[in-house]
PDB file of N, CA and C in Angstrom:
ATOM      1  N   UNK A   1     -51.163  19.856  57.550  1.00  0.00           N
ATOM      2  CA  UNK A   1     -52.578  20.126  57.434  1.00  0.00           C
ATOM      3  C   UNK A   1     -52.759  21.111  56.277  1.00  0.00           C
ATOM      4  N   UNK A   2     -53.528  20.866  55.318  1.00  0.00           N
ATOM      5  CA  UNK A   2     -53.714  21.472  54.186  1.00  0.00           C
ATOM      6  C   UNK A   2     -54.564  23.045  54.202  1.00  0.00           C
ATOM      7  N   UNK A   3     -54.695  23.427  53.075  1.00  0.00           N
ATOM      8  CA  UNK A   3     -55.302  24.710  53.962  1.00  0.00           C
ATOM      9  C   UNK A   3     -56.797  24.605  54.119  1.00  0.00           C
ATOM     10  N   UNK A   4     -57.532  23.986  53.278  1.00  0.00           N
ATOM     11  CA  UNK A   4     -58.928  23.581  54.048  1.00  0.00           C
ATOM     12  C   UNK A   4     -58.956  22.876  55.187  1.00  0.00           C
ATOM     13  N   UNK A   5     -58.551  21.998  55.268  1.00  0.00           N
ATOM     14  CA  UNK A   5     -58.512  21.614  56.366  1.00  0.00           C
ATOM     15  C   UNK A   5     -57.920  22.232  58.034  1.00  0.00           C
ATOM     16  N   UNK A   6     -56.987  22.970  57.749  1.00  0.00           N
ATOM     17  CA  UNK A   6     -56.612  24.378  58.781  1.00  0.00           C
ATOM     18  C   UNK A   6     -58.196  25.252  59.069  1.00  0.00           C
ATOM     19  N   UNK A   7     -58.519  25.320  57.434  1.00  0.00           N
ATOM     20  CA  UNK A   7     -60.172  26.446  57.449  1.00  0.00           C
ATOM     21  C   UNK A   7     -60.817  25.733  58.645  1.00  0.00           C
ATOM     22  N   UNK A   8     -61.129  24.335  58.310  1.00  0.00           N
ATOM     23  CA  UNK A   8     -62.235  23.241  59.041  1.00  0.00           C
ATOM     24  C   UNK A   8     -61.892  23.808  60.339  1.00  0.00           C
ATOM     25  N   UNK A   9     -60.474  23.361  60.688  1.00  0.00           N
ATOM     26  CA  UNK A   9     -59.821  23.215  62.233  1.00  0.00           C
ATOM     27  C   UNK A   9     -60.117  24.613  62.680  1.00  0.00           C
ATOM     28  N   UNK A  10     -60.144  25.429  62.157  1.00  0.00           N
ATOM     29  CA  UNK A  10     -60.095  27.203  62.736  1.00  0.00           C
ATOM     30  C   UNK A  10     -61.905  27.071  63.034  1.00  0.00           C
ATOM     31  N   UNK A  11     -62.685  27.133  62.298  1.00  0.00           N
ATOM     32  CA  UNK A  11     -63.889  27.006  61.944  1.00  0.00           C
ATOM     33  C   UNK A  11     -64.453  26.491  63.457  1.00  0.00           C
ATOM     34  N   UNK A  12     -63.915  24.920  63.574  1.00  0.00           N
ATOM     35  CA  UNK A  12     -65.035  24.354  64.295  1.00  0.00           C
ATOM     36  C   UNK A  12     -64.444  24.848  65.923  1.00  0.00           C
ATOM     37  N   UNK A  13     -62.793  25.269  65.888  1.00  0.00           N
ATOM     38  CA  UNK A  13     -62.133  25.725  67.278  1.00  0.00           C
ATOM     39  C   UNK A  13     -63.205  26.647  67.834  1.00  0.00           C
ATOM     40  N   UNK A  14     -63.615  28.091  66.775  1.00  0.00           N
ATOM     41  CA  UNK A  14     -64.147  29.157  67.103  1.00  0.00           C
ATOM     42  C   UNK A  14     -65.694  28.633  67.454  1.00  0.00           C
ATOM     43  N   UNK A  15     -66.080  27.850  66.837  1.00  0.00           N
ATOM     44  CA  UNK A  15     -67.441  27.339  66.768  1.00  0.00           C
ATOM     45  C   UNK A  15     -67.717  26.516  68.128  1.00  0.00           C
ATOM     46  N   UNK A  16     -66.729  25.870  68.697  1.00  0.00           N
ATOM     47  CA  UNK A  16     -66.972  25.197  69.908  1.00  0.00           C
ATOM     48  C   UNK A  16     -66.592  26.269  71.234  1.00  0.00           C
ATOM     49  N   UNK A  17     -65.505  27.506  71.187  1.00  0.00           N
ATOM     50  CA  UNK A  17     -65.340  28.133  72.197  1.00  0.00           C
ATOM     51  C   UNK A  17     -66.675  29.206  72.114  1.00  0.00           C
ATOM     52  N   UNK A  18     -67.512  29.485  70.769  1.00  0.00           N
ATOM     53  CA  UNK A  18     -68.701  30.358  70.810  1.00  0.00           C
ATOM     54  C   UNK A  18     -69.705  29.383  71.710  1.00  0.00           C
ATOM     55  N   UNK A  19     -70.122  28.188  71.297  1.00  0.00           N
ATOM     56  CA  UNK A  19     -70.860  27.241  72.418  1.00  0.00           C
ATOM     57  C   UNK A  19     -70.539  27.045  73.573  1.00  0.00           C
ATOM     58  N   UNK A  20     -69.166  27.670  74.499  1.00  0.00           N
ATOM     59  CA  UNK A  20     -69.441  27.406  75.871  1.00  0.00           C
ATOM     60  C   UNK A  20     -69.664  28.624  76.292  1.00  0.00           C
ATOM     61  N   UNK A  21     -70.807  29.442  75.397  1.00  0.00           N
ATOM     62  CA  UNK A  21     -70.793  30.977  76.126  1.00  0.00           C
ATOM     63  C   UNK A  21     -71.093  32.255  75.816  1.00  0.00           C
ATOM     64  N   UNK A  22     -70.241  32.151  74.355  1.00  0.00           N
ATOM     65  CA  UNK A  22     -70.702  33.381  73.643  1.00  0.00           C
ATOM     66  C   UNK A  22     -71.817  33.616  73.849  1.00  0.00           C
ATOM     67  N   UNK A  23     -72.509  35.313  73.734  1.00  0.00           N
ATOM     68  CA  UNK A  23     -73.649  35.512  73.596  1.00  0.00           C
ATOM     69  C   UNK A  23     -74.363  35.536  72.131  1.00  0.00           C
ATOM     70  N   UNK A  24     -73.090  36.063  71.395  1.00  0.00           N
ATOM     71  CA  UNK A  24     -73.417  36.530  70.061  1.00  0.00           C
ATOM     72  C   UNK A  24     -73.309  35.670  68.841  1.00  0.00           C
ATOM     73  N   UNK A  25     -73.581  34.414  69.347  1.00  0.00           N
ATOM     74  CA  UNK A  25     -73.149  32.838  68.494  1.00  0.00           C
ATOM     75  C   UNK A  25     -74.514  32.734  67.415  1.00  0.00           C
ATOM     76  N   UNK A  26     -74.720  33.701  67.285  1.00  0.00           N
ATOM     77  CA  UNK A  26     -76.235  33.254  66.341  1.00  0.00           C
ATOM     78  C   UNK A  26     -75.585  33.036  65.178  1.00  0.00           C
ATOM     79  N   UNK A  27     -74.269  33.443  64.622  1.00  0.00           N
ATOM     80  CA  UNK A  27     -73.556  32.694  63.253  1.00  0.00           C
ATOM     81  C   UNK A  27     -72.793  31.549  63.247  1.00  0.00           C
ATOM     82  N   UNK A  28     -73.644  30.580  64.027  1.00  0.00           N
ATOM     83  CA  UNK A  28     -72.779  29.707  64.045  1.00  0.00           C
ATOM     84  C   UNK A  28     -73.233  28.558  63.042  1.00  0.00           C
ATOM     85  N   UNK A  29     -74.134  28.494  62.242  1.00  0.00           N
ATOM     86  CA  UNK A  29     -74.388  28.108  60.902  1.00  0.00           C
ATOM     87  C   UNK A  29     -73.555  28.501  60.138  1.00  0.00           C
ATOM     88  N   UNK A  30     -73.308  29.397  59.986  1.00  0.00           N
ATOM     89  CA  UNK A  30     -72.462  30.111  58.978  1.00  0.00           C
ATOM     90  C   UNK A  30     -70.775  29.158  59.070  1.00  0.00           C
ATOM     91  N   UNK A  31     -70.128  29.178  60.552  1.00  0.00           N
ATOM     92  CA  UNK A  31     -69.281  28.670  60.640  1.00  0.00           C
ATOM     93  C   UNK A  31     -69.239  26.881  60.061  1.00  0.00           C
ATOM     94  N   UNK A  32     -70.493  26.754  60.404  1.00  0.00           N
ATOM     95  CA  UNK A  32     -70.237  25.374  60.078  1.00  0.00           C
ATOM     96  C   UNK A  32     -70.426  25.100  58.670  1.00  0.00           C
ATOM     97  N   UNK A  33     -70.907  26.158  58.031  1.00  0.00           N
ATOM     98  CA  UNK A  33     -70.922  26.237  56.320  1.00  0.00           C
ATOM     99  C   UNK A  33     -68.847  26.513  55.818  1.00  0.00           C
ATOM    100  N   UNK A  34     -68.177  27.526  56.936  1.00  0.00           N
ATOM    101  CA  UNK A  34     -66.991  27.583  56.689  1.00  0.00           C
ATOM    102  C   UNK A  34     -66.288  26.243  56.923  1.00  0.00           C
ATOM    103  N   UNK A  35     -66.132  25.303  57.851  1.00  0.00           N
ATOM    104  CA  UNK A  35     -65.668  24.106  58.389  1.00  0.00           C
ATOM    105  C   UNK A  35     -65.971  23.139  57.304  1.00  0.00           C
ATOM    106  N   UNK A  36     -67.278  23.537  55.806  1.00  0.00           N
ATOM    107  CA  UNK A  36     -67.162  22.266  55.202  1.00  0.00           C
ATOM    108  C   UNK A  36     -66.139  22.459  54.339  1.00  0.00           C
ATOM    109  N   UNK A  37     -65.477  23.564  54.086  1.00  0.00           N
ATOM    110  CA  UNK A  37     -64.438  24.009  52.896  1.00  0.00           C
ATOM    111  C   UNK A  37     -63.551  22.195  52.833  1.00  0.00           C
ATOM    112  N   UNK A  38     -63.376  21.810  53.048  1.00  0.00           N
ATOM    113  CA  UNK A  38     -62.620  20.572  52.598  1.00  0.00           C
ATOM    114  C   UNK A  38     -63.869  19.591  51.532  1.00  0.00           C
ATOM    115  N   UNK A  39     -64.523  19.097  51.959  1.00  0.00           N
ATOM    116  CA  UNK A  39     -65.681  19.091  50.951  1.00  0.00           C
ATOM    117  C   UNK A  39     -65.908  19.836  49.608  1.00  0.00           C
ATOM    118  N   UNK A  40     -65.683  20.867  49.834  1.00  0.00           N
ATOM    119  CA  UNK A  40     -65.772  21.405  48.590  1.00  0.00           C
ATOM    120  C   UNK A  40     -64.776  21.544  47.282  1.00  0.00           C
ATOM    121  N   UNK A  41     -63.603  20.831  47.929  1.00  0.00           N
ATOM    122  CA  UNK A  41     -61.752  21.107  47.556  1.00  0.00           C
ATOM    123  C   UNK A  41     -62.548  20.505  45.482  1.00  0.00           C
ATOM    124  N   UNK A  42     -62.141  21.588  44.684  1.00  0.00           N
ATOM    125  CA  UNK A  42     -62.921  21.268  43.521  1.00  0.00           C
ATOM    126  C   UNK A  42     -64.069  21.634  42.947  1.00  0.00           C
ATOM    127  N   UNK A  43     -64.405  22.388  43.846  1.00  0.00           N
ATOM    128  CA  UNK A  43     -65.639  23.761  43.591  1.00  0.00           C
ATOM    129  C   UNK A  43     -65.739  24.364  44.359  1.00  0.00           C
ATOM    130  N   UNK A  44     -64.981  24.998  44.746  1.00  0.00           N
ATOM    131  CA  UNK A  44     -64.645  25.767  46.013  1.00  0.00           C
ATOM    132  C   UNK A  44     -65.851  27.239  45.751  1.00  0.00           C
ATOM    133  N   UNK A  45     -66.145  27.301  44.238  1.00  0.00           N
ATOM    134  CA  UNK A  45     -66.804  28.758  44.048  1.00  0.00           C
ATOM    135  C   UNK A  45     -68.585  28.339  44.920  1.00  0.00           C
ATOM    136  N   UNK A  46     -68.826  27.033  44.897  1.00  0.00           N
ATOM    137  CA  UNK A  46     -69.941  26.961  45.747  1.00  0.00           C
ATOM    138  C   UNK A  46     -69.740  27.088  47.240  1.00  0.00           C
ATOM    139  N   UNK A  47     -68.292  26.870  47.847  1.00  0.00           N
ATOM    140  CA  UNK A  47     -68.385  26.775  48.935  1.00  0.00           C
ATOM    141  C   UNK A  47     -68.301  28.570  49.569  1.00  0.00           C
ATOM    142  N   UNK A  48     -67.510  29.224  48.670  1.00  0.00           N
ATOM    143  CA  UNK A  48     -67.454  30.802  48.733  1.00  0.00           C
ATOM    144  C   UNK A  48     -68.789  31.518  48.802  1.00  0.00           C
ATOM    145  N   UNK A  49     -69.912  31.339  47.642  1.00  0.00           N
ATOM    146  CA  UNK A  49     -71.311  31.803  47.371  1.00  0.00           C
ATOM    147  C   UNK A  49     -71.825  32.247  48.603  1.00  0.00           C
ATOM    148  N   UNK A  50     -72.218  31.379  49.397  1.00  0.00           N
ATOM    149  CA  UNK A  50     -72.819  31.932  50.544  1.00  0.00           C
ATOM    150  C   UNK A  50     -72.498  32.483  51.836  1.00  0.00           C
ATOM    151  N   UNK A  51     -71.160  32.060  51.584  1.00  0.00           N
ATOM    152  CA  UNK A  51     -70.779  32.874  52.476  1.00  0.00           C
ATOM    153  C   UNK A  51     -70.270  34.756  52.606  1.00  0.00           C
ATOM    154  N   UNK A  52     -70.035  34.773  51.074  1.00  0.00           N
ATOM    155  CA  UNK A  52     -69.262  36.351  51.101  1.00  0.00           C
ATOM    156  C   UNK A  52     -70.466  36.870  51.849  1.00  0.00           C
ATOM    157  N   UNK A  53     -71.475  37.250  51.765  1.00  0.00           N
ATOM    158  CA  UNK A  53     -72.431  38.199  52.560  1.00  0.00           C
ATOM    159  C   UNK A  53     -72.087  38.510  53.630  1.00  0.00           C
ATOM    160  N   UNK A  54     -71.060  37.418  54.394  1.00  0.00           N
ATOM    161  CA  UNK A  54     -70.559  37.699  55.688  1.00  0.00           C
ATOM    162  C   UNK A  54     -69.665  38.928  55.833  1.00  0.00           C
ATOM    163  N   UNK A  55     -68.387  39.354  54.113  1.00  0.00           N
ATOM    164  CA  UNK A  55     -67.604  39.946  54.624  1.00  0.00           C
ATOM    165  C   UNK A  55     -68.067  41.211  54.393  1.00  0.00           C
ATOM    166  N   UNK A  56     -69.741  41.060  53.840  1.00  0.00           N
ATOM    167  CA  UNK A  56     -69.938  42.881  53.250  1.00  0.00           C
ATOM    168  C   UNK A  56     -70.294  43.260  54.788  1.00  0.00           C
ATOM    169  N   UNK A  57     -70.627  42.999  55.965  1.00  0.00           N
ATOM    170  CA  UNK A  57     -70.832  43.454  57.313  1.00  0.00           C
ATOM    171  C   UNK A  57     -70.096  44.144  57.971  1.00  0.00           C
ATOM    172  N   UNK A  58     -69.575  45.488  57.784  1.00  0.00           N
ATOM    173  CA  UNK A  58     -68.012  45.889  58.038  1.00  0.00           C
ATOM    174  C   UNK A  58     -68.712  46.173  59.533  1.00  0.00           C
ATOM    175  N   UNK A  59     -69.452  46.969  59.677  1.00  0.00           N
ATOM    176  CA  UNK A  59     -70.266  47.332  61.097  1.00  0.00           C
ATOM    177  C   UNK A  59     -70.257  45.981  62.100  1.00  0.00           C
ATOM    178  N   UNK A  60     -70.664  44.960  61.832  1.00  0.00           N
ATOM    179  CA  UNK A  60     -70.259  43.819  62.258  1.00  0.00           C
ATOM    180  C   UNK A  60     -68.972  43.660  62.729  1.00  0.00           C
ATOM    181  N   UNK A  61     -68.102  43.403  61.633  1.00  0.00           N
ATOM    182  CA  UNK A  61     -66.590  43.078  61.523  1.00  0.00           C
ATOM    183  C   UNK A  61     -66.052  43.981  62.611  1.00  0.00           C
ATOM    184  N   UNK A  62     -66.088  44.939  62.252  1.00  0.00           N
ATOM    185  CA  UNK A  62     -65.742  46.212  63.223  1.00  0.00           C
ATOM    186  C   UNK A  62     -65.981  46.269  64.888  1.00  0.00           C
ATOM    187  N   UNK A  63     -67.404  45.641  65.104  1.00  0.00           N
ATOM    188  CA  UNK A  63     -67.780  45.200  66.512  1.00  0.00           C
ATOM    189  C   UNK A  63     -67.969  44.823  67.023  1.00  0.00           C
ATOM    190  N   UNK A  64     -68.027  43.332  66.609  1.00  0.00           N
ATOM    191  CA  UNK A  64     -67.989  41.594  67.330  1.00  0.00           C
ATOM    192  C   UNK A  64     -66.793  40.986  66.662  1.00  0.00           C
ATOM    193  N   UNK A  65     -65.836  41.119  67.672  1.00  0.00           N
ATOM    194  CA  UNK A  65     -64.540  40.195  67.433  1.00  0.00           C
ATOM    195  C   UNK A  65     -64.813  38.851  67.237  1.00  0.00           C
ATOM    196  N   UNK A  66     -65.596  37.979  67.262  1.00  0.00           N
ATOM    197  CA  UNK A  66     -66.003  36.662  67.460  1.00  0.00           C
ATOM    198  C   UNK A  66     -66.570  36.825  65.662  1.00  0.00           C
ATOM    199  N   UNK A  67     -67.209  37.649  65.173  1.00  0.00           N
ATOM    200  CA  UNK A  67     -67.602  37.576  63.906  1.00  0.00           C
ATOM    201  C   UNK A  67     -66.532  38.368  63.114  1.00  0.00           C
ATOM    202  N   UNK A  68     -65.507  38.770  63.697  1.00  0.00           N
ATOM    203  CA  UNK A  68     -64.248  39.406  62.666  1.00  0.00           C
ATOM    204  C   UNK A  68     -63.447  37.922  62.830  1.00  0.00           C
ATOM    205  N   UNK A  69     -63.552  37.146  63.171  1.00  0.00           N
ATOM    206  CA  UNK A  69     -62.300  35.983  63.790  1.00  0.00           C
ATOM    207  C   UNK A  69     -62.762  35.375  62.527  1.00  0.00           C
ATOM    208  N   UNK A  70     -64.269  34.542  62.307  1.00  0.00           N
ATOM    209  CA  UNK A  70     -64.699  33.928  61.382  1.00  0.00           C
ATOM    210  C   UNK A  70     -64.520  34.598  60.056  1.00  0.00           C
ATOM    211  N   UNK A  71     -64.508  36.136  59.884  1.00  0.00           N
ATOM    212  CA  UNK A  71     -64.541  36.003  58.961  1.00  0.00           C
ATOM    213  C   UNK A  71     -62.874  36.249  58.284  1.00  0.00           C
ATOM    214  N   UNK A  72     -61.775  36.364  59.209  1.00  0.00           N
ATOM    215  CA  UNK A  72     -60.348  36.039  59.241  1.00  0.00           C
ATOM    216  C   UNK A  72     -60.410  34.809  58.502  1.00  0.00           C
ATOM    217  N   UNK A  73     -61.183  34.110  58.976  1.00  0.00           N
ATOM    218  CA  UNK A  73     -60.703  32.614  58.628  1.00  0.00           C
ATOM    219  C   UNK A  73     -61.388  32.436  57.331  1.00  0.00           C
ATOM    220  N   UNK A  74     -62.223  32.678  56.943  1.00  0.00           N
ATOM    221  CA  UNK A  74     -63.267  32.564  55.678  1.00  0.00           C
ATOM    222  C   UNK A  74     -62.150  33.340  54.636  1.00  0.00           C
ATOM    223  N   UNK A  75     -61.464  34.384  54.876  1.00  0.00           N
ATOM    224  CA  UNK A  75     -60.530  35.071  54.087  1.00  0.00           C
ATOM    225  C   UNK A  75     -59.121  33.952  54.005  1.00  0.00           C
ATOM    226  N   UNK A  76     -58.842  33.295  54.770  1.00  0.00           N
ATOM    227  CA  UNK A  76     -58.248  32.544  54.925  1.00  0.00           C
ATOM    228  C   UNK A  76     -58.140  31.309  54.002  1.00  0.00           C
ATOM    229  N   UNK A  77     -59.221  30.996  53.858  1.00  0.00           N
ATOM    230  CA  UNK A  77     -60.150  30.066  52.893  1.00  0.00           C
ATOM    231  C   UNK A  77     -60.082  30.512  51.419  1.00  0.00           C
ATOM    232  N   UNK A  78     -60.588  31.834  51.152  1.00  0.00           N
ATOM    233  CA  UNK A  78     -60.503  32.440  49.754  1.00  0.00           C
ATOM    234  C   UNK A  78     -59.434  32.425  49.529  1.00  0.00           C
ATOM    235  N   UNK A  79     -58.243  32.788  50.002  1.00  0.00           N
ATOM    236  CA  UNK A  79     -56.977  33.159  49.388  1.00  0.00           C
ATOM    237  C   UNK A  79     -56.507  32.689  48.680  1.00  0.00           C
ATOM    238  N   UNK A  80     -55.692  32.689  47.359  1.00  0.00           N
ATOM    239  CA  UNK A  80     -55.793  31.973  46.619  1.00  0.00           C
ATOM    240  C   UNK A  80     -56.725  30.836  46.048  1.00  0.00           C
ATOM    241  N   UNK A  81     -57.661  31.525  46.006  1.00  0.00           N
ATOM    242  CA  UNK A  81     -59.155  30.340  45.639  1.00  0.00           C
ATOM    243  C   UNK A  81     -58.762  30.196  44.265  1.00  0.00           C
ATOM    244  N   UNK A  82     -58.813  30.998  43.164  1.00  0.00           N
ATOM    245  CA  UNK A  82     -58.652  31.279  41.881  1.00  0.00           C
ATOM    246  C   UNK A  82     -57.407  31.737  40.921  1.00  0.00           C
ATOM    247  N   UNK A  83     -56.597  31.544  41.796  1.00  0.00           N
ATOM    248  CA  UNK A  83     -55.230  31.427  41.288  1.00  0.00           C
ATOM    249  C   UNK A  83     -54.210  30.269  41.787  1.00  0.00           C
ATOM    250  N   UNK A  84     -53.240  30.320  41.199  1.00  0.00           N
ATOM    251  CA  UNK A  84     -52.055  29.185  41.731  1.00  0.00           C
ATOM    252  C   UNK A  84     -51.551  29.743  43.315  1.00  0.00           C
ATOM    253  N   UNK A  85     -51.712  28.986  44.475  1.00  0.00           N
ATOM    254  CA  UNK A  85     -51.358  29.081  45.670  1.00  0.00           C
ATOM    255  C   UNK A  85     -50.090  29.776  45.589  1.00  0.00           C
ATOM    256  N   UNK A  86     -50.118  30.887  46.715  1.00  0.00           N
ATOM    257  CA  UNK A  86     -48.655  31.992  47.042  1.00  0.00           C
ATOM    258  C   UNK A  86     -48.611  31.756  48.275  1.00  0.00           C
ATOM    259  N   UNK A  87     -47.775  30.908  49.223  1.00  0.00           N
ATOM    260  CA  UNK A  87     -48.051  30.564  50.051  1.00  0.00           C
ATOM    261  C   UNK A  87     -47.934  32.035  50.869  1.00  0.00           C
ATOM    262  N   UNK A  88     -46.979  32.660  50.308  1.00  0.00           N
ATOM    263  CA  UNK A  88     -46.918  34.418  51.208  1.00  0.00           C
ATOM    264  C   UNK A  88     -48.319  35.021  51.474  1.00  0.00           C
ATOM    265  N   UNK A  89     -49.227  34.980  51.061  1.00  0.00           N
ATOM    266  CA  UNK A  89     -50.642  35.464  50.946  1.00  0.00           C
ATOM    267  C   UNK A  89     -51.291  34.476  51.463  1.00  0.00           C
ATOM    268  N   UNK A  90     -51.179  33.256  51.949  1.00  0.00           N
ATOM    269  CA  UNK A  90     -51.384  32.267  52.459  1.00  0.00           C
ATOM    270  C   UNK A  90     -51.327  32.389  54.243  1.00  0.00           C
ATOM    271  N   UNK A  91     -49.911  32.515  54.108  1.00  0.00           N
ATOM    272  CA  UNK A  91     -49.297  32.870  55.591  1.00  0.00           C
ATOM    273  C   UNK A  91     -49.698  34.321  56.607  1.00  0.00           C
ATOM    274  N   UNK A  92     -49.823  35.094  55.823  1.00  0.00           N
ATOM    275  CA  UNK A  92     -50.586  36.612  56.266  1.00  0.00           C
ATOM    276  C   UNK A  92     -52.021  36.600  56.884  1.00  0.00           C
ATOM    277  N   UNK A  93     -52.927  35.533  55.539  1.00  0.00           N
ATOM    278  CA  UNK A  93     -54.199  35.084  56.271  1.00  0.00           C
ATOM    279  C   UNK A  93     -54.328  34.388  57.607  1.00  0.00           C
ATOM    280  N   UNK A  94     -53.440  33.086  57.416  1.00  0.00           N
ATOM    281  CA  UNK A  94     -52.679  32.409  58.434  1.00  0.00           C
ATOM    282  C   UNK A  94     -52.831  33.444  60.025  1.00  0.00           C
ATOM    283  N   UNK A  95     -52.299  34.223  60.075  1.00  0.00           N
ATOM    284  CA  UNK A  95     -51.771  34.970  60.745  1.00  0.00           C
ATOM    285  C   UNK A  95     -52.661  36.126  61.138  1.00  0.00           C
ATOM    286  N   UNK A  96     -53.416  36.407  60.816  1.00  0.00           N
ATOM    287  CA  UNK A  96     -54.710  36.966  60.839  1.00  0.00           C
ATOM    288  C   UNK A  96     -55.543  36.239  61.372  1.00  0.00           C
ATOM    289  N   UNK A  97     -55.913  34.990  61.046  1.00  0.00           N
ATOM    290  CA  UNK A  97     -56.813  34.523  61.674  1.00  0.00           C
ATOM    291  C   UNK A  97     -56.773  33.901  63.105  1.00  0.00           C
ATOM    292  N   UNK A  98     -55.619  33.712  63.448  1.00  0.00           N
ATOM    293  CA  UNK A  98     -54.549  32.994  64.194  1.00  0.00           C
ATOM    294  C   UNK A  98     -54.976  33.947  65.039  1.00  0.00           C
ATOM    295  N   UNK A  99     -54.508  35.187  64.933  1.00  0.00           N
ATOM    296  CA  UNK A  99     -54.340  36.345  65.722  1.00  0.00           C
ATOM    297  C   UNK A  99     -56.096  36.637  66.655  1.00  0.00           C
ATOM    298  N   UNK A 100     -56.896  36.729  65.315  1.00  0.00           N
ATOM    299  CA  UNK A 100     -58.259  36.951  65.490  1.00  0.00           C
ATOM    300  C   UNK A 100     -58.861  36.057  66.975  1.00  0.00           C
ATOM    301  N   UNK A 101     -58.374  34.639  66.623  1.00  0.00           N
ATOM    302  CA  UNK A 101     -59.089  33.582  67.756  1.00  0.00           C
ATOM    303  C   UNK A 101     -57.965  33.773  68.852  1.00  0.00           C
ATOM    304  N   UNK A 102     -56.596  34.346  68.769  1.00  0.00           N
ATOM    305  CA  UNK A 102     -55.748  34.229  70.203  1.00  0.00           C
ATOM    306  C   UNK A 102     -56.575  35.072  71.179  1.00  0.00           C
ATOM    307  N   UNK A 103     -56.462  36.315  70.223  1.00  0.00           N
ATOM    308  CA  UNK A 103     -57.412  37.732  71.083  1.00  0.00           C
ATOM    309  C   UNK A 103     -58.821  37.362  71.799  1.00  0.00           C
ATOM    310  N   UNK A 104     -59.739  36.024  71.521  1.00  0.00           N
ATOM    311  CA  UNK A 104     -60.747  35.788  71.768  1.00  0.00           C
ATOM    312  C   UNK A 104     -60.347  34.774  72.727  1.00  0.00           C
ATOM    313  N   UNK A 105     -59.529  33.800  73.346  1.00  0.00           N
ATOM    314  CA  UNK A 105     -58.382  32.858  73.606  1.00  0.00           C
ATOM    315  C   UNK A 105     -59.583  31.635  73.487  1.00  0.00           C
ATOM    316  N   UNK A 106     -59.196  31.787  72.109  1.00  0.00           N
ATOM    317  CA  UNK A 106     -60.033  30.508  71.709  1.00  0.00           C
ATOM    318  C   UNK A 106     -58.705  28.962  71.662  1.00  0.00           C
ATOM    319  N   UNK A 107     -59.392  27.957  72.323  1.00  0.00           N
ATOM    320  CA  UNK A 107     -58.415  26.908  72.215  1.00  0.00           C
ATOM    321  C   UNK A 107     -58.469  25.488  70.886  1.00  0.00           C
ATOM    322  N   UNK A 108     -56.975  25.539  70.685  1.00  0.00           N
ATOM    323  CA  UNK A 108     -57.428  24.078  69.323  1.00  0.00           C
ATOM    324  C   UNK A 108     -56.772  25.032  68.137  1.00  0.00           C
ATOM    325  N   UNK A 109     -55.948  25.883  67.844  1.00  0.00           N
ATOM    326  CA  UNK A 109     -55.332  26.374  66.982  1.00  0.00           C
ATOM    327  C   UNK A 109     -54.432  26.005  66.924  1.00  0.00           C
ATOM    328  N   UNK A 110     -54.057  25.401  65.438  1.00  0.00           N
ATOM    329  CA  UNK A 110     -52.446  24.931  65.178  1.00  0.00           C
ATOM    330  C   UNK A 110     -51.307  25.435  65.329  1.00  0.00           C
ATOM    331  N   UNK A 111     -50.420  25.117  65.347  1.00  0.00           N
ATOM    332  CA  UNK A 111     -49.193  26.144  65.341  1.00  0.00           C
ATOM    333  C   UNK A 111     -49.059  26.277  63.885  1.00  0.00           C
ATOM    334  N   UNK A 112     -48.521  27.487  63.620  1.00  0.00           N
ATOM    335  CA  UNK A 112     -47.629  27.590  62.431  1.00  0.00           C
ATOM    336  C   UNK A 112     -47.088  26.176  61.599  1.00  0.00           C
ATOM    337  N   UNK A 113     -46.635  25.294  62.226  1.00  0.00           N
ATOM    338  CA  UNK A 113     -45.536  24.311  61.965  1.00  0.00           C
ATOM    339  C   UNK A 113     -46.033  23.112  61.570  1.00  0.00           C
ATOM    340  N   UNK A 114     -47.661  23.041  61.715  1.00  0.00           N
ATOM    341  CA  UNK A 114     -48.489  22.592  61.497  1.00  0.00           C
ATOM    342  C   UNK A 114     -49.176  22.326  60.479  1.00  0.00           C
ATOM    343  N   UNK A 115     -49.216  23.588  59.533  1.00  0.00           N
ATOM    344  CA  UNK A 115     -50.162  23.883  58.738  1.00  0.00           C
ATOM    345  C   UNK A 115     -49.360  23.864  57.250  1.00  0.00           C
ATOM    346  N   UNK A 116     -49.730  23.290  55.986  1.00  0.00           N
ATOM    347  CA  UNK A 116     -49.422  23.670  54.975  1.00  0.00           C
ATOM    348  C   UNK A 116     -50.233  24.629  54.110  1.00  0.00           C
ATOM    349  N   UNK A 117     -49.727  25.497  54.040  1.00  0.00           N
ATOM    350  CA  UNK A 117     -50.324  26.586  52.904  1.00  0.00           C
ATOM    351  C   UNK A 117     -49.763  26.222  51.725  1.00  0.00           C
ATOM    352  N   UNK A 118     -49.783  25.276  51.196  1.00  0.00           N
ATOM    353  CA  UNK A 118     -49.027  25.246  49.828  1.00  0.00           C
ATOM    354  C   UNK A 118     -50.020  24.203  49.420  1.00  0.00           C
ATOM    355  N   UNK A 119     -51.168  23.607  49.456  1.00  0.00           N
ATOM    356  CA  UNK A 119     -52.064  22.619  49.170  1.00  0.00           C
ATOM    357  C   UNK A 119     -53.518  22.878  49.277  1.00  0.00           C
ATOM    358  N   UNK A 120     -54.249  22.518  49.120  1.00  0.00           N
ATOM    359  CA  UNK A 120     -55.528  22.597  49.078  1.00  0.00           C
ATOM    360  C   UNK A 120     -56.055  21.753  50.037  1.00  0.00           C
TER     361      UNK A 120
END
């Protein structure tokens, strides 16, 4: 699984365990703006645009784990946007975001073994 497509899969996991419940799901537009990152594979700088506003929210980030998870994964997404893929900086995001949705026990996350960070 490529790494947009991991984005998509993280994206819509968090996006469907926020719909059986969350209270604080009012970004869930936003997620589904993160989930189109495969769509965009080739202008990825439009698919980034609207979303950074998300990561200037540190007060946010800081106090809804459900909106630090998404934006794990949105970082996840950038990484290597504009340079040649490192999959090491790849795998850290990986792992972060991974971490973000276990803590929330969100279900539908790949394993490791799963995922290629070395592709788009």
């Amino acid at each position: 699984m490529s790494i947009s497509s991991t984005v998509a899969t993280l994206a819509r996991a968090l996006a469907a365990h926020l719909r059986s419940g969350h209270p604080a799901a009012a970004f869930l537009g936003r997620l589904e703006q993160i989930a189109a990152m495969p769509a965009f594979v080739g202008r990825l700088d439009q698919w980034e645009a609207p979303l950074l506003p998300m990561r200037a929210d540190k007060q946010r980030i800081a106090s809804d784990p459900a909106y630090a998870a998404a934006v794990a994964i949105l970082e996840l997404g950038r990484s290597n946007m504009y340079t040649e893929i490192e999959a090491e900086i790849g795998e850290e995001y990986f792992a972060r975001a991974s971490e973000a949705l276990a803590r929330l026990g969100v279900a539908g996350v790949p394993a490791r073994d799963a995922v290629d960070l070395t592709s788009w």
